[in-house]
N, C-alpha and C. Protein backbone atom coordinates (compact mmCIF):
# COMPACT_ATOMS: atom_id res chain seq x y z
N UNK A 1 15.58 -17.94 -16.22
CA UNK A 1 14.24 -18.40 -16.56
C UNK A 1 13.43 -17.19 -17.01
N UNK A 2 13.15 -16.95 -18.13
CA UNK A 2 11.86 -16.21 -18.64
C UNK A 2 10.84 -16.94 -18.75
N UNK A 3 9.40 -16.14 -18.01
CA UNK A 3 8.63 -16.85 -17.96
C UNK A 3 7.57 -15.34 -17.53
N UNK A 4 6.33 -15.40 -18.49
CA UNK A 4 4.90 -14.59 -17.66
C UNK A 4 5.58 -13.14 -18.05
N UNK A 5 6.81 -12.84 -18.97
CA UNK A 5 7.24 -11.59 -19.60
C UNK A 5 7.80 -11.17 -18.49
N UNK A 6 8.66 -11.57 -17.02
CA UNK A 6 8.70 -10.94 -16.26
C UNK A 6 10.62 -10.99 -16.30
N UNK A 7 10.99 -9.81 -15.58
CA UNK A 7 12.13 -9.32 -15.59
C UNK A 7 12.69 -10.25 -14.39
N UNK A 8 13.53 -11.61 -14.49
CA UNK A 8 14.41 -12.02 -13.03
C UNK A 8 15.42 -11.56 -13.24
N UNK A 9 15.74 -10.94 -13.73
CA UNK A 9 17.34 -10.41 -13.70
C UNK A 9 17.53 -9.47 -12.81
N UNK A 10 16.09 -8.72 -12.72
CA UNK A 10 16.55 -7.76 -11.38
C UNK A 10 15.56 -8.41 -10.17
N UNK A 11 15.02 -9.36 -10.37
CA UNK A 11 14.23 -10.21 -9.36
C UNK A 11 13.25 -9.43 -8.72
N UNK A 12 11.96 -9.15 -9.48
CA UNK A 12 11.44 -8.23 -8.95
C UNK A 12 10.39 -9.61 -7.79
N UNK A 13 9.34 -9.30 -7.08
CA UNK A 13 8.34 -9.82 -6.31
C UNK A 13 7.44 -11.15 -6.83
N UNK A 14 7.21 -10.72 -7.81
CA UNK A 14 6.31 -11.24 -8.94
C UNK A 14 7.66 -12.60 -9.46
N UNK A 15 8.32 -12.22 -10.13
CA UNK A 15 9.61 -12.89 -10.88
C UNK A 15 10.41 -14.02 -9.92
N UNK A 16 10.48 -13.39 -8.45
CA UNK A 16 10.64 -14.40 -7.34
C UNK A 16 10.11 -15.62 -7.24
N UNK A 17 8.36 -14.82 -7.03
CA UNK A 17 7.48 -15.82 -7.00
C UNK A 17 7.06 -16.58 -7.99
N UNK A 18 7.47 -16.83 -9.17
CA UNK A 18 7.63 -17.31 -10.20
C UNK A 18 8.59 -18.09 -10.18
N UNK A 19 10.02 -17.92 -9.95
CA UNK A 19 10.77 -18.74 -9.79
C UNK A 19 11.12 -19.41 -9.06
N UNK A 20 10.43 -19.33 -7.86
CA UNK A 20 9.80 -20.87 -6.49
C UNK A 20 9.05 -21.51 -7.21
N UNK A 21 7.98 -20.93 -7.83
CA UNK A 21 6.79 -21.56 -7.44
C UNK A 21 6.74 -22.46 -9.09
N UNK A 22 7.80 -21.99 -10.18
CA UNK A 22 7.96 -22.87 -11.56
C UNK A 22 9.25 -23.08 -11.81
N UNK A 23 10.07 -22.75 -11.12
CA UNK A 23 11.48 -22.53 -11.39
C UNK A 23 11.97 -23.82 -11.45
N UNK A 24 13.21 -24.21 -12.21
CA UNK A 24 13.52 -25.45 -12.24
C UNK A 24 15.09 -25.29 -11.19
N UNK A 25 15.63 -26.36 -10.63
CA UNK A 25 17.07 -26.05 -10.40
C UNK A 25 18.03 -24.94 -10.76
N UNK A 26 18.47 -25.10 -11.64
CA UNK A 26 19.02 -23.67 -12.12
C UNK A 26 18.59 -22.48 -11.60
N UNK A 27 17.46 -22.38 -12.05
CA UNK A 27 16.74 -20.90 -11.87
C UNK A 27 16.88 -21.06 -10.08
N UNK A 28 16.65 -21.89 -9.38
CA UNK A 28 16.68 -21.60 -8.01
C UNK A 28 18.55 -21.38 -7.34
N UNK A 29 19.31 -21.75 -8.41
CA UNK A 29 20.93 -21.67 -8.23
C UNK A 29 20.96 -19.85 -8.43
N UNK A 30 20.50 -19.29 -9.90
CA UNK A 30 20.35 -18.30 -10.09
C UNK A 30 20.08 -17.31 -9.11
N UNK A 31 18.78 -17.75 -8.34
CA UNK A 31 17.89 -17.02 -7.04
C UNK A 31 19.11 -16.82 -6.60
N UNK A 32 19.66 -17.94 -5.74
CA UNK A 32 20.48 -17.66 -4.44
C UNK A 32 21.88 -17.38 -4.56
N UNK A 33 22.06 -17.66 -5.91
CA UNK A 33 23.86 -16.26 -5.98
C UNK A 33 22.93 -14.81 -5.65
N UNK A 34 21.94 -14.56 -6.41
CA UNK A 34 21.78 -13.51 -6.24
C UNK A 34 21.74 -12.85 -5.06
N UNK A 35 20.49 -13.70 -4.21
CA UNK A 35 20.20 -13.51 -2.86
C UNK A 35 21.77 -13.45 -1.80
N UNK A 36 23.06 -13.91 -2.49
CA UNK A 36 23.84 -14.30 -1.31
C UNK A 36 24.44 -12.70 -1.95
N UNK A 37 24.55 -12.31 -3.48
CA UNK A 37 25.39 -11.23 -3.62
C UNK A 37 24.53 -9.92 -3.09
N UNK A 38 23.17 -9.99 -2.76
CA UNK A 38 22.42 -8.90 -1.92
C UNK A 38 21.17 -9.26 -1.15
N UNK A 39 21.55 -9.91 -0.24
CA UNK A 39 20.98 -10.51 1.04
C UNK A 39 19.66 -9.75 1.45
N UNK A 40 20.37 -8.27 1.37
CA UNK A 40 18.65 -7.34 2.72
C UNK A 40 17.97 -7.38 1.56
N UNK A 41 18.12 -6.65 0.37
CA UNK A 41 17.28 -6.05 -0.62
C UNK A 41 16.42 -7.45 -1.34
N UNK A 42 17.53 -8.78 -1.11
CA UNK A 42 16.58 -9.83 -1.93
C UNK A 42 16.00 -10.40 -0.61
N UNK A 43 16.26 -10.26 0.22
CA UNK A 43 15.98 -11.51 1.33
C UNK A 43 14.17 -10.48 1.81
N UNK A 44 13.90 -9.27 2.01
CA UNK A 44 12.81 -8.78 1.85
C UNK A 44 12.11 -8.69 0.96
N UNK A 45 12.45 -8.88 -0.20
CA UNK A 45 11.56 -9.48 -1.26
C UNK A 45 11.05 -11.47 -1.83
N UNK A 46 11.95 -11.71 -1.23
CA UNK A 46 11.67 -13.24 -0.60
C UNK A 46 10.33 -13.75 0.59
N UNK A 47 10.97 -12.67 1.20
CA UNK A 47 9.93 -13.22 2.45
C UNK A 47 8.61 -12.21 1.78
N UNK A 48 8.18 -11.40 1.23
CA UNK A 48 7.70 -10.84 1.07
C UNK A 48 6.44 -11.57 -0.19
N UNK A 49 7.55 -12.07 -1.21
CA UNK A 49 6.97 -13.33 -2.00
C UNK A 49 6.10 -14.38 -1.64
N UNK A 50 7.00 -15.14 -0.12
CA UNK A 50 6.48 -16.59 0.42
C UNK A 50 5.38 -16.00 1.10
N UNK A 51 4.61 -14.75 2.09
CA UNK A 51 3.54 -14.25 2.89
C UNK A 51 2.35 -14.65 2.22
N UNK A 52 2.30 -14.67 0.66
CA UNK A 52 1.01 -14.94 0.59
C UNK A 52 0.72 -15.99 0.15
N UNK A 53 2.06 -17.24 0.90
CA UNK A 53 1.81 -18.55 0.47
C UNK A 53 1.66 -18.87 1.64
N UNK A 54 0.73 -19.21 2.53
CA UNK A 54 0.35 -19.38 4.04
C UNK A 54 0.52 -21.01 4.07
N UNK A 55 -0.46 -22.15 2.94
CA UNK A 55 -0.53 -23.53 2.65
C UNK A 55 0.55 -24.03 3.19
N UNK A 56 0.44 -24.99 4.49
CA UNK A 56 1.76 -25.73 4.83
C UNK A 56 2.08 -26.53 3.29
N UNK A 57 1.44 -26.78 2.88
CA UNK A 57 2.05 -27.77 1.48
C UNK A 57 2.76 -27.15 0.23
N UNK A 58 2.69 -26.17 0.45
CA UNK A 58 3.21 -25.29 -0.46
C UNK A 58 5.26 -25.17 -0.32
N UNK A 59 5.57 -26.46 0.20
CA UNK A 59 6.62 -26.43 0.43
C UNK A 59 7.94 -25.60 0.21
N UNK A 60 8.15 -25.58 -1.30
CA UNK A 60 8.48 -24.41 -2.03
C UNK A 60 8.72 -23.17 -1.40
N UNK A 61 7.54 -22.73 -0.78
CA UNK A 61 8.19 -21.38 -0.20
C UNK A 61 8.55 -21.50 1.01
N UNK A 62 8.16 -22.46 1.62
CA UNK A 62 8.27 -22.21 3.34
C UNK A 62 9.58 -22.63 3.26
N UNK A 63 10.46 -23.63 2.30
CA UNK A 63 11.68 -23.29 1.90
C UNK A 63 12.07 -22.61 2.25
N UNK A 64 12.20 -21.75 0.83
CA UNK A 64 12.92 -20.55 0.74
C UNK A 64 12.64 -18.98 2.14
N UNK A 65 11.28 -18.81 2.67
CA UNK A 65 11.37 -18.22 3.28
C UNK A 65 12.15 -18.26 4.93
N UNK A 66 11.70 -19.78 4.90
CA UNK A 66 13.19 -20.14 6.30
C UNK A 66 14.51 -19.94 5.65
N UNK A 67 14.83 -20.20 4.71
CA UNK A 67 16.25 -19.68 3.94
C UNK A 67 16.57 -18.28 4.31
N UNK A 68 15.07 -17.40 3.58
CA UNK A 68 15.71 -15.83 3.70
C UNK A 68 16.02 -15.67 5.61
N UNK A 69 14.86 -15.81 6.34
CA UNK A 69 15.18 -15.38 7.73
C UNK A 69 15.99 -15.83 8.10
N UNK A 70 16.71 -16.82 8.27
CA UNK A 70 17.80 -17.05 8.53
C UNK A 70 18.99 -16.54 8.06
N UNK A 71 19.22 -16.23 6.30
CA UNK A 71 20.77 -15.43 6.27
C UNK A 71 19.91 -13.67 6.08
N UNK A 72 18.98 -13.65 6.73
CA UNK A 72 18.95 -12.25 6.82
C UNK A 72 18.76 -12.08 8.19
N UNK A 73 18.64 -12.40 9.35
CA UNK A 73 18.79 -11.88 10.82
C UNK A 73 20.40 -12.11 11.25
């Protein structure tokens, strides 16, 4: 997914949060090979993404951030 000129290929913070928060299927298949082929380095930039989505309704991240804590502890 390109989207907002931002680089997901190396999944930066920004590009994460972009691809929760507009990402279609794919792009969230994309996320989590990635996340599974480097767990600490993406899984702290995950949770790091979802923090300044506090909104219980914001489903999307509270997703993915129970995702990261879990295959990262």
């Amino acid at each position: 997914m390109v989207h907002r000129h931002l680089d997901h290929e190396s999944f930066s913070i920004a590009a994460i949060d972009d691809v929760i928060a507009r990402g279609k299927r794919q792009d969230w298949i994309e996320l989590r090979r990635a996340f599974l082929a480097r767990p600490g380095e993406l899984g702290l930039k995950i949770l790091a993404a979802c923090q300044g989505h506090v909104d219980p309704l914001e489903q999307r991240f509270r997703l993915w951030q129970r995702y990261a804590e879990r295959k990262t502890s």
